[in-house]
Each structure stands twice: as C-alpha cells, then as structure tokens.
PDB file of N, CA and C in Angstrom:
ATOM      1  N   UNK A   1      54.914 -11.147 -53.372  1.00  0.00           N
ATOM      2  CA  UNK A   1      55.312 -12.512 -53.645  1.00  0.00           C
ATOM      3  C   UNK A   1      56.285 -12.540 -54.815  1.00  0.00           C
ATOM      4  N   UNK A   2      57.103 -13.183 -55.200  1.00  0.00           N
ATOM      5  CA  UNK A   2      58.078 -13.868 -55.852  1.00  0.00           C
ATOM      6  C   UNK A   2      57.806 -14.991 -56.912  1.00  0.00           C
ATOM      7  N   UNK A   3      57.414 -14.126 -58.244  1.00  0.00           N
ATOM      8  CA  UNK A   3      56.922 -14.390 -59.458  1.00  0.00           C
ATOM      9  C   UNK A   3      57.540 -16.128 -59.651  1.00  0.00           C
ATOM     10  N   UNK A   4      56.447 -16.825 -59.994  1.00  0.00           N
ATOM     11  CA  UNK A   4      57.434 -18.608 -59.784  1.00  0.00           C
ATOM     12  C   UNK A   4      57.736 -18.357 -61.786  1.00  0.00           C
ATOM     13  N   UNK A   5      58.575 -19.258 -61.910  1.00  0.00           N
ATOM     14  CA  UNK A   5      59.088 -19.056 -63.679  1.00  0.00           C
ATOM     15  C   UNK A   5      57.571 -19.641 -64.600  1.00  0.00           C
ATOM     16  N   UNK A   6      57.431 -18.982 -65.475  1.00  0.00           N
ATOM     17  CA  UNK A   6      56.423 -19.413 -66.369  1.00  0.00           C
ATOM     18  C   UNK A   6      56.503 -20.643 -66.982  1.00  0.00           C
ATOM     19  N   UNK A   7      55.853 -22.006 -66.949  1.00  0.00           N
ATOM     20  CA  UNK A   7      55.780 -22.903 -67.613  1.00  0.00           C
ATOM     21  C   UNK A   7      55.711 -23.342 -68.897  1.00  0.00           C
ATOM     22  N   UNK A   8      56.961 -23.883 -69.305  1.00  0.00           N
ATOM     23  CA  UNK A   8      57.360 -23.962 -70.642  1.00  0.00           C
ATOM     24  C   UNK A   8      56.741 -25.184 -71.446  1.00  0.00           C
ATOM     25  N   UNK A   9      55.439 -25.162 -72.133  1.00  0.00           N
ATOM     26  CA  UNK A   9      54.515 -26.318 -72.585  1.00  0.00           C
ATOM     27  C   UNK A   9      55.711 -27.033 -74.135  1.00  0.00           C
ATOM     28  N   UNK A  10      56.810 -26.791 -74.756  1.00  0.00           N
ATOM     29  CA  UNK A  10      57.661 -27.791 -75.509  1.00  0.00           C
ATOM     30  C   UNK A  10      58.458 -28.310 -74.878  1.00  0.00           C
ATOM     31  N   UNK A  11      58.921 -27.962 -73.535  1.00  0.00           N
ATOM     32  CA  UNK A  11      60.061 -28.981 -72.181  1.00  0.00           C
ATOM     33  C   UNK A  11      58.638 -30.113 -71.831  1.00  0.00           C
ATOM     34  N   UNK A  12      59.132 -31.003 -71.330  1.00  0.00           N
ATOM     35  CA  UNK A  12      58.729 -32.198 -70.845  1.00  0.00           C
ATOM     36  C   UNK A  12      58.254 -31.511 -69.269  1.00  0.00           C
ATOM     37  N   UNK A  13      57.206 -32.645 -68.749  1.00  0.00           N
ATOM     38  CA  UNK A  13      56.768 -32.123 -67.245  1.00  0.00           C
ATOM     39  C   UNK A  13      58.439 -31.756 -66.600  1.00  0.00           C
ATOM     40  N   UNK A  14      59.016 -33.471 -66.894  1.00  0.00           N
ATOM     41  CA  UNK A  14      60.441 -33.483 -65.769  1.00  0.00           C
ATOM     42  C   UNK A  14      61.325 -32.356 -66.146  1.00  0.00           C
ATOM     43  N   UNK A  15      61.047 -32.033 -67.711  1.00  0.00           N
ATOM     44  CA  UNK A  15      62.314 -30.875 -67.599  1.00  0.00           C
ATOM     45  C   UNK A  15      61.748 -29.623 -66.946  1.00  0.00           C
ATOM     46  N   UNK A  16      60.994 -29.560 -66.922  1.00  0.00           N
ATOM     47  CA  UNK A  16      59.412 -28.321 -66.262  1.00  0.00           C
ATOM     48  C   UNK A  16      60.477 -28.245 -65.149  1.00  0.00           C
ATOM     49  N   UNK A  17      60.144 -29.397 -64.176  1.00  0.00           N
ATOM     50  CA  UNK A  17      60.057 -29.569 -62.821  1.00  0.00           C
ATOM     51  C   UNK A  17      62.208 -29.268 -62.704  1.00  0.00           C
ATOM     52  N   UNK A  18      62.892 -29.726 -63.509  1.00  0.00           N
ATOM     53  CA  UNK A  18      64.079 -29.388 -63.175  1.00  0.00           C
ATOM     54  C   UNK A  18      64.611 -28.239 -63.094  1.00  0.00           C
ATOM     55  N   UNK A  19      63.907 -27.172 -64.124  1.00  0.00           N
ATOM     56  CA  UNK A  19      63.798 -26.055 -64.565  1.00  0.00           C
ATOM     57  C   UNK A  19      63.713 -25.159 -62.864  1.00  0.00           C
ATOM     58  N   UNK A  20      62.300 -25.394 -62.754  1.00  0.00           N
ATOM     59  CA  UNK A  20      62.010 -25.082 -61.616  1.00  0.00           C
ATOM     60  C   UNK A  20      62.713 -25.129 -60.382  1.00  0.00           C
ATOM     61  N   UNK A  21      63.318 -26.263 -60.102  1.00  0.00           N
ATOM     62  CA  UNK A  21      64.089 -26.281 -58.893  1.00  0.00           C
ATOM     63  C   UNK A  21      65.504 -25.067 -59.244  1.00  0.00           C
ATOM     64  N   UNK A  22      65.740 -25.779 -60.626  1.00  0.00           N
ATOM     65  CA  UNK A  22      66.966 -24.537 -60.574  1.00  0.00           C
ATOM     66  C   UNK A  22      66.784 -23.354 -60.075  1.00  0.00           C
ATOM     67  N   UNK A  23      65.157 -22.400 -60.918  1.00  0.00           N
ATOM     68  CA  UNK A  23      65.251 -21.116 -60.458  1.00  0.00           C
ATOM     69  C   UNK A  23      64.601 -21.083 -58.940  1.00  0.00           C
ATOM     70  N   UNK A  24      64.618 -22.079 -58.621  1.00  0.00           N
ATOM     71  CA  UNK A  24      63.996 -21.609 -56.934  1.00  0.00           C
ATOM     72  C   UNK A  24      65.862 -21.263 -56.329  1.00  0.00           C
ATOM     73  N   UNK A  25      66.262 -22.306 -56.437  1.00  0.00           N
ATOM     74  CA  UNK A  25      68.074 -22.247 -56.154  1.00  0.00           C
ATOM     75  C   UNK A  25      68.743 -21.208 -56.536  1.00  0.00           C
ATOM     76  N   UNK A  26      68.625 -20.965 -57.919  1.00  0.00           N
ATOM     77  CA  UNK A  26      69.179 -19.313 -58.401  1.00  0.00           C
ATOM     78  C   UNK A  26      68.622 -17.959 -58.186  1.00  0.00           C
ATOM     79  N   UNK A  27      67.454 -18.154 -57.777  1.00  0.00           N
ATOM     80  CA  UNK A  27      66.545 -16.789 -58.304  1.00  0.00           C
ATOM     81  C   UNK A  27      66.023 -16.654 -56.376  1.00  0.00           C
ATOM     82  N   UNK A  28      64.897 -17.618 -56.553  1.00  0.00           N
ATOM     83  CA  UNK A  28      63.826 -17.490 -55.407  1.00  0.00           C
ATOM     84  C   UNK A  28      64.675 -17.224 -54.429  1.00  0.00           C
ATOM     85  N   UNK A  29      65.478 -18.123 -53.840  1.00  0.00           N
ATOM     86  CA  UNK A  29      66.132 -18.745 -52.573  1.00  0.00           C
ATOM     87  C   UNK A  29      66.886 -16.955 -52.496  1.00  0.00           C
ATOM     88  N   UNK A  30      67.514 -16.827 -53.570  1.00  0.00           N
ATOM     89  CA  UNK A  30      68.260 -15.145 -52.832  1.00  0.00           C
ATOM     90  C   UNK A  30      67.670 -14.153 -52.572  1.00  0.00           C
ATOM     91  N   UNK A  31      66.454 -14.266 -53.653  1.00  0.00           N
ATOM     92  CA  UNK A  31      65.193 -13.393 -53.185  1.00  0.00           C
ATOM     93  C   UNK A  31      64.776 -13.138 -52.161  1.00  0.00           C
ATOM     94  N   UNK A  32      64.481 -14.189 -51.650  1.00  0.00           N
ATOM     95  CA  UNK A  32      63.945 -14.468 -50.231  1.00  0.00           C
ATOM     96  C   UNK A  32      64.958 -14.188 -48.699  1.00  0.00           C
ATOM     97  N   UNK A  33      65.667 -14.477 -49.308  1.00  0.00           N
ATOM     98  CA  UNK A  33      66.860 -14.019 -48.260  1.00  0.00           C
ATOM     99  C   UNK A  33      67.255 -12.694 -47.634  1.00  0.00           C
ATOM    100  N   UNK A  34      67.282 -12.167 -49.470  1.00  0.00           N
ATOM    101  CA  UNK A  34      67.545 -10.230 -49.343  1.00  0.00           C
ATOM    102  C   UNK A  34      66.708  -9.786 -48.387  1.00  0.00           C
ATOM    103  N   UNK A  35      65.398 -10.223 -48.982  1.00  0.00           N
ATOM    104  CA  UNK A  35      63.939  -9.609 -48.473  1.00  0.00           C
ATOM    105  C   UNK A  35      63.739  -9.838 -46.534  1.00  0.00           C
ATOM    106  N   UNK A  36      64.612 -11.265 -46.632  1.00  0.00           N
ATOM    107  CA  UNK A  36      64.576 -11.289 -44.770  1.00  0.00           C
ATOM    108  C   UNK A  36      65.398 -10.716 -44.047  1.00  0.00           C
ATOM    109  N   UNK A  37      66.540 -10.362 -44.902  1.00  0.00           N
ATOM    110  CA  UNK A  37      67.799  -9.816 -44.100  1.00  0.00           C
ATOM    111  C   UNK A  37      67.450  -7.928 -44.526  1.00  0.00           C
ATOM    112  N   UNK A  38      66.547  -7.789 -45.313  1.00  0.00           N
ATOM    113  CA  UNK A  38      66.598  -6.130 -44.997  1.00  0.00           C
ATOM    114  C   UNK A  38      64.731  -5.832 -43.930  1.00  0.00           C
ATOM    115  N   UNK A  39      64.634  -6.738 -43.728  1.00  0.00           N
ATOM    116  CA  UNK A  39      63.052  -6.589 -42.476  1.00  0.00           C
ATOM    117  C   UNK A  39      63.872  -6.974 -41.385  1.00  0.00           C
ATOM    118  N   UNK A  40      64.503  -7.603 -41.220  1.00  0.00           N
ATOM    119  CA  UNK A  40      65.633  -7.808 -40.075  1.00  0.00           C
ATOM    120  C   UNK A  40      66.058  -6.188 -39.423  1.00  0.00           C
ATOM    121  N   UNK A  41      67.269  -6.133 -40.724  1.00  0.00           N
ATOM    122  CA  UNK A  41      68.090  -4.982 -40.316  1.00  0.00           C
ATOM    123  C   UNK A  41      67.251  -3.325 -40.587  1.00  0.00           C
ATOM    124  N   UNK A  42      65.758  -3.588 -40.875  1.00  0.00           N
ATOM    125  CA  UNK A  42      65.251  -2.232 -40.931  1.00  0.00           C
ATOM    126  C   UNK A  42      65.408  -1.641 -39.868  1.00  0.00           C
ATOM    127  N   UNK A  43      65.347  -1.729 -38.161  1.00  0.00           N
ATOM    128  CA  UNK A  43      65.466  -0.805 -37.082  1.00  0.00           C
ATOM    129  C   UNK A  43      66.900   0.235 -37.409  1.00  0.00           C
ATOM    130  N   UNK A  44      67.798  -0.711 -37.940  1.00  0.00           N
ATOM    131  CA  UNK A  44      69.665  -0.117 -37.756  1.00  0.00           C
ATOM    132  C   UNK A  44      70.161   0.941 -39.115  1.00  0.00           C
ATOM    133  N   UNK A  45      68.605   0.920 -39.880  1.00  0.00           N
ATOM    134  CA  UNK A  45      68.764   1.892 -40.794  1.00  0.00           C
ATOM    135  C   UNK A  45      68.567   3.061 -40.912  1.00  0.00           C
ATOM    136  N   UNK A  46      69.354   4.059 -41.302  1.00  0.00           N
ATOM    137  CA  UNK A  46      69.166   5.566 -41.039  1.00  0.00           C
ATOM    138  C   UNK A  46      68.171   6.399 -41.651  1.00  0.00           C
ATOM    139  N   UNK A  47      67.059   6.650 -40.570  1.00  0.00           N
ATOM    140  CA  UNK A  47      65.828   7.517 -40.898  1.00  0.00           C
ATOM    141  C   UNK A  47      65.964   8.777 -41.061  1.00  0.00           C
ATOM    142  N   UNK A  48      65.223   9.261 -41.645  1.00  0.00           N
ATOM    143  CA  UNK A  48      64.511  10.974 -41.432  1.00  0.00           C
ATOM    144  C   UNK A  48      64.205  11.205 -40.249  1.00  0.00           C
ATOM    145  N   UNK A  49      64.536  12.695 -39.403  1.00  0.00           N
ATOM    146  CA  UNK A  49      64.056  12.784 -38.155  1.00  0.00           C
ATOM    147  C   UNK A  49      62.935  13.050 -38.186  1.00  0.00           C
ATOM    148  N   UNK A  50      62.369  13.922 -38.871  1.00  0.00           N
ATOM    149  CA  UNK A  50      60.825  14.252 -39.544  1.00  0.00           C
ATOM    150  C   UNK A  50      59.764  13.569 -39.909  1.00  0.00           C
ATOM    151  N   UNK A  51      60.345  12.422 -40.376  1.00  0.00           N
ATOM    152  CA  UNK A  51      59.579  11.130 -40.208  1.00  0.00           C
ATOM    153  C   UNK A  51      59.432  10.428 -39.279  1.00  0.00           C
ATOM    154  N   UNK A  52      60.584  10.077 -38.311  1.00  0.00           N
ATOM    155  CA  UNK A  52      60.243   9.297 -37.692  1.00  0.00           C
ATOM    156  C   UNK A  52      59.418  10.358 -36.319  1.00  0.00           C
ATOM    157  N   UNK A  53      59.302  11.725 -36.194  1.00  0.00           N
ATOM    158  CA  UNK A  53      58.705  12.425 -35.672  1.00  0.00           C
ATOM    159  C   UNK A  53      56.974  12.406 -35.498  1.00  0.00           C
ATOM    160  N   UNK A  54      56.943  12.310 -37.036  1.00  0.00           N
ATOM    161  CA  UNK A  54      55.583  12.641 -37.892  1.00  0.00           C
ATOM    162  C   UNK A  54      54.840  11.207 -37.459  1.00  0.00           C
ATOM    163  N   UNK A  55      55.799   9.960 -37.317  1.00  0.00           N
ATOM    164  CA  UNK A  55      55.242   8.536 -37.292  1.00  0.00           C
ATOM    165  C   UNK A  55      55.053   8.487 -35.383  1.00  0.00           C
ATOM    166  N   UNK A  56      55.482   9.139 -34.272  1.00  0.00           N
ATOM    167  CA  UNK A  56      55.301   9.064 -33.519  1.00  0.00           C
ATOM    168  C   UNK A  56      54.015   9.974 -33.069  1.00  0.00           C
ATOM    169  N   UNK A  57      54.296  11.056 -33.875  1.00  0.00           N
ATOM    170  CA  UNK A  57      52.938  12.064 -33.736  1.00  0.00           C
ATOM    171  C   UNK A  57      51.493  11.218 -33.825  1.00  0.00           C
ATOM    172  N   UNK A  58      51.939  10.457 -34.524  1.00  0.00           N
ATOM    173  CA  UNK A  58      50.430   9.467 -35.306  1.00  0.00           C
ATOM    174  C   UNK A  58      50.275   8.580 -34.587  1.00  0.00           C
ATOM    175  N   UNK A  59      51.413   7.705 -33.693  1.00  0.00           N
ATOM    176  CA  UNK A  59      51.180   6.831 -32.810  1.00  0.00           C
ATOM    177  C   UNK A  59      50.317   7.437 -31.616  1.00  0.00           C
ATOM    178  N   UNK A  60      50.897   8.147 -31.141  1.00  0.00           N
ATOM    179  CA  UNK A  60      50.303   9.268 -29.795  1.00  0.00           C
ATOM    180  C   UNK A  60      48.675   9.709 -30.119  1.00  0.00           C
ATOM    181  N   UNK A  61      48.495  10.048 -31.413  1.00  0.00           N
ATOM    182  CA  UNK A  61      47.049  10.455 -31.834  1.00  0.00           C
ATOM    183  C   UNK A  61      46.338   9.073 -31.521  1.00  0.00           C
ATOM    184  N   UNK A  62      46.923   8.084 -32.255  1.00  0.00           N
ATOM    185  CA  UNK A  62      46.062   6.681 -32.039  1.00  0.00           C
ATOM    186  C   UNK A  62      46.113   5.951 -30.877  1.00  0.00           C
ATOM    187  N   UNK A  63      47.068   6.134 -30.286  1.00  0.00           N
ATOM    188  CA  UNK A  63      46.310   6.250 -28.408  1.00  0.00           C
ATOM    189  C   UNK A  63      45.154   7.070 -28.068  1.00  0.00           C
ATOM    190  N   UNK A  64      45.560   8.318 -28.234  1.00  0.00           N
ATOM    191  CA  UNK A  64      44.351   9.345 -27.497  1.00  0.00           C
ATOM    192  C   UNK A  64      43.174   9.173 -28.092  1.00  0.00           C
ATOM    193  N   UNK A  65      43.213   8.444 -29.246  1.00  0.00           N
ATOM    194  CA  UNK A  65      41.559   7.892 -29.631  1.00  0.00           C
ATOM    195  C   UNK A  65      41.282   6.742 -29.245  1.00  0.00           C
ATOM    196  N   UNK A  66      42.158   5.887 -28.812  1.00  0.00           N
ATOM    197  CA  UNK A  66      41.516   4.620 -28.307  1.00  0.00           C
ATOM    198  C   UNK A  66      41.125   4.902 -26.814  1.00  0.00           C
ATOM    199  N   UNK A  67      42.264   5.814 -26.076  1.00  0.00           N
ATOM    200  CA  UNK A  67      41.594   5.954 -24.864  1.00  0.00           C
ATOM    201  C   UNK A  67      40.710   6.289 -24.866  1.00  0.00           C
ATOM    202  N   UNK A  68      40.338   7.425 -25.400  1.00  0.00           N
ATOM    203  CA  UNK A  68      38.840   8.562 -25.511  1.00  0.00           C
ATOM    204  C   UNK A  68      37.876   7.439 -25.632  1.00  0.00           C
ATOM    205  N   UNK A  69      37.876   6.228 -26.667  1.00  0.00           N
ATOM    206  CA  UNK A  69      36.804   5.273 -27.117  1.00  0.00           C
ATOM    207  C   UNK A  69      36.736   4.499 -25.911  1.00  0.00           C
ATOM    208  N   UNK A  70      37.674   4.086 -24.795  1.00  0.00           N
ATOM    209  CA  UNK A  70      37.227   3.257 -23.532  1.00  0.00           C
ATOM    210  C   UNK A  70      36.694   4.440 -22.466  1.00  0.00           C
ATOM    211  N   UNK A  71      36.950   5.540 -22.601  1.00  0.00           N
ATOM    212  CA  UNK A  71      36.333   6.831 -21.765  1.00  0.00           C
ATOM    213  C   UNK A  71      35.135   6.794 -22.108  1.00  0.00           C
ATOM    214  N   UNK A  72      34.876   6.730 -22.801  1.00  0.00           N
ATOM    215  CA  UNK A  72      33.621   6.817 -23.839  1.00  0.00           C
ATOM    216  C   UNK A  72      32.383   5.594 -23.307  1.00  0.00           C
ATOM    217  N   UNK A  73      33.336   4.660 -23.265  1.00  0.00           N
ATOM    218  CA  UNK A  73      32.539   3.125 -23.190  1.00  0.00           C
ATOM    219  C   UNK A  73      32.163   3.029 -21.642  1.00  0.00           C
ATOM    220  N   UNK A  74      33.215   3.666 -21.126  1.00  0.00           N
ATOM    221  CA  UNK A  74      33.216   2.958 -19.459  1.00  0.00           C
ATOM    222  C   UNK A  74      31.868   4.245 -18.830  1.00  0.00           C
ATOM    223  N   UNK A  75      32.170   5.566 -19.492  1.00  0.00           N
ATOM    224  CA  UNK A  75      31.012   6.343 -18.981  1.00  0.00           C
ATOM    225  C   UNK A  75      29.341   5.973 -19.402  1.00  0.00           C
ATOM    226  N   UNK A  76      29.173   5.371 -20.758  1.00  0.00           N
ATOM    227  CA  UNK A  76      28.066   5.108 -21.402  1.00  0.00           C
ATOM    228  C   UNK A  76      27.779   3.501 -20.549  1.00  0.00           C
ATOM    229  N   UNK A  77      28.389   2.711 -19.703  1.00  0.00           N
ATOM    230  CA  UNK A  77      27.825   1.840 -19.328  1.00  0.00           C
ATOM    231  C   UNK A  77      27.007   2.059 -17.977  1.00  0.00           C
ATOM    232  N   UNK A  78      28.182   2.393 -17.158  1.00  0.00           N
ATOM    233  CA  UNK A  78      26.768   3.187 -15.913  1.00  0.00           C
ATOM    234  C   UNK A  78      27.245   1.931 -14.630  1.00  0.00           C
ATOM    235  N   UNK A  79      26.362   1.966 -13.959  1.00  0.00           N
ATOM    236  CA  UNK A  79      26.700   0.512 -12.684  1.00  0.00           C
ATOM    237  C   UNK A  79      25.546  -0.568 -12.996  1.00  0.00           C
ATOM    238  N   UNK A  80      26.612  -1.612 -12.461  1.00  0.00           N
ATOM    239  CA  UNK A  80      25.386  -2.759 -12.561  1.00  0.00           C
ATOM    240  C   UNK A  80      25.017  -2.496 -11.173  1.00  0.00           C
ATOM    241  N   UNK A  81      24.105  -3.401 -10.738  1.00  0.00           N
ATOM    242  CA  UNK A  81      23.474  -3.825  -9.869  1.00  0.00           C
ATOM    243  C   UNK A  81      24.343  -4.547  -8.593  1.00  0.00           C
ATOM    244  N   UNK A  82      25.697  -4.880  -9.141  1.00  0.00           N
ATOM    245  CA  UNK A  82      26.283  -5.647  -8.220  1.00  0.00           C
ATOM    246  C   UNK A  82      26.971  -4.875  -7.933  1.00  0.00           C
ATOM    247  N   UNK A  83      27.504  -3.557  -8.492  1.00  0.00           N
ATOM    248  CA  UNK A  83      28.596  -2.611  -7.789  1.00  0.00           C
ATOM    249  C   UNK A  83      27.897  -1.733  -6.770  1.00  0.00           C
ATOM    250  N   UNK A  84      26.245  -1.723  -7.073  1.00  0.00           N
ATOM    251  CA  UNK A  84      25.736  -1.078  -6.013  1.00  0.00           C
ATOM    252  C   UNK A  84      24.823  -1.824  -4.910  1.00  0.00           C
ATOM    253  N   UNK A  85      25.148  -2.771  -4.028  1.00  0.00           N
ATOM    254  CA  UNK A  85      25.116  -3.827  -3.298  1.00  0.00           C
ATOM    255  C   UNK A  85      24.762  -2.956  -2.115  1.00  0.00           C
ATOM    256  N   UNK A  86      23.474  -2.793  -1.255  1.00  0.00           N
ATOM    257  CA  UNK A  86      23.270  -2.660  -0.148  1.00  0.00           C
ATOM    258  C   UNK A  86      24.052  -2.961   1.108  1.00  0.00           C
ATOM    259  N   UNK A  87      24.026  -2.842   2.301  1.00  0.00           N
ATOM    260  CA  UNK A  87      24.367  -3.544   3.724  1.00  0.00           C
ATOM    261  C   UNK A  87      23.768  -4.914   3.979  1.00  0.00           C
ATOM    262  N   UNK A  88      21.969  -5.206   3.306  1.00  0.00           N
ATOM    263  CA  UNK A  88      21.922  -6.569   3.458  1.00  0.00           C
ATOM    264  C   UNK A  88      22.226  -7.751   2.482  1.00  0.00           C
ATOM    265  N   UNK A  89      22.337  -7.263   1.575  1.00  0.00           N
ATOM    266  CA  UNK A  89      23.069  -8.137   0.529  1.00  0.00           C
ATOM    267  C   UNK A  89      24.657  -8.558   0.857  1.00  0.00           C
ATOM    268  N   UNK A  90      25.774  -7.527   1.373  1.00  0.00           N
ATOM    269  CA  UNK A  90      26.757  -8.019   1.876  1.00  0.00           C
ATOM    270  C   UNK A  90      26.809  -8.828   3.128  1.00  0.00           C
ATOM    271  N   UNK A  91      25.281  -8.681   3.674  1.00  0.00           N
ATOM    272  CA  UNK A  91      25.800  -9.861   5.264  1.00  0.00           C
ATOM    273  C   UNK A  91      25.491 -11.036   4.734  1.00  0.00           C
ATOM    274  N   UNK A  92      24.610 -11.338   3.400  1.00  0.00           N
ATOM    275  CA  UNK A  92      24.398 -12.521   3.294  1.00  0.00           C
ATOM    276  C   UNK A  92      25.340 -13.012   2.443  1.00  0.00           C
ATOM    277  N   UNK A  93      26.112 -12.510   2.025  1.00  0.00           N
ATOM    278  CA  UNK A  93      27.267 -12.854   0.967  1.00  0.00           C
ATOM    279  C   UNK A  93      28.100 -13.536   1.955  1.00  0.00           C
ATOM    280  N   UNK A  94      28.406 -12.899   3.404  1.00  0.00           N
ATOM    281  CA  UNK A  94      29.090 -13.381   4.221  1.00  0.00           C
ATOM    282  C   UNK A  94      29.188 -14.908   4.841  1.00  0.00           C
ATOM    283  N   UNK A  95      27.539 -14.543   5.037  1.00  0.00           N
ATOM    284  CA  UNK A  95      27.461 -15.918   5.723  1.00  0.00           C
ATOM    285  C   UNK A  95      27.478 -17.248   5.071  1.00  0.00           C
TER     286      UNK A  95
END
C-alpha cells in the first residue's frame, strides 16, 4: 500500500484536507499508475530461462499432486449402491 501523508496537527483540518488532495494528485495518483502499468506489462518483460524453467517445473509438480490427491480420493471412495444397480432395479426405473 501507498503510505497516505502524515497529519500535520498546527495546519487547520481544511488545510489537512488540501494538503492531502495535493499529495494524492502529486504523489499517490503516479504511484498507482507505475504500479498498474508494470503488472500490466510484466508478461512482455525479459526473463531468465532458468527461471522461467524452474517456475514451470513447479507448476507440473503441483499438478501431479493434485491429480495423485483426486486418484487418491476417487479410489478411497469405492461404489455406491446406485452404480451397482441389479437387472430388477433397472426394469423398475423403466417403467
């Protein structure tokens, strides 16, 4: 976050408050701008190949553990009762 100016207790509230708008206008407002226009243009900036290697390595790991954790889940549940449905249970479903 973007330090707001410290409040000056011998200025008046209104000069406080004029104070303030200035540095939002001078200070904040470009602050804020820089900060959106370089999260913007971060894709078009020139990486490390090693990094961005090392950061895909880690993506790929954190798949193969989430899959493993639904491998995991789907074997530890087992069948219900409705996936294993007899011949007379489906004629009456029919009718």
């Amino acid at each position: 976050m973007i330090q707001k100016r410290e409040y000056n207790p011998e200025l008046s509230l209104f000069s406080n408050l004029v104070l303030d708008l200035v540095d939002f206008k001078d200070r904040v407002r470009p602050l804020a701008r820089d900060i959106a226009l370089m999260d913007v243009t971060r894709g078009y900036q020139k990486h490390n190949v090693a990094e961005l290697q090392r950061e895909r390595e880690e993506f790929a790991q954190t798949i193969s553990k989430i899959e493993d954790e639904i491998e995991k889940e789907a074997l530890e549940e087992g069948y219900s009762s409705r996936e294993l449905e007899g011949p007379e249970t489906r004629k009456n479903l029919r009718k």
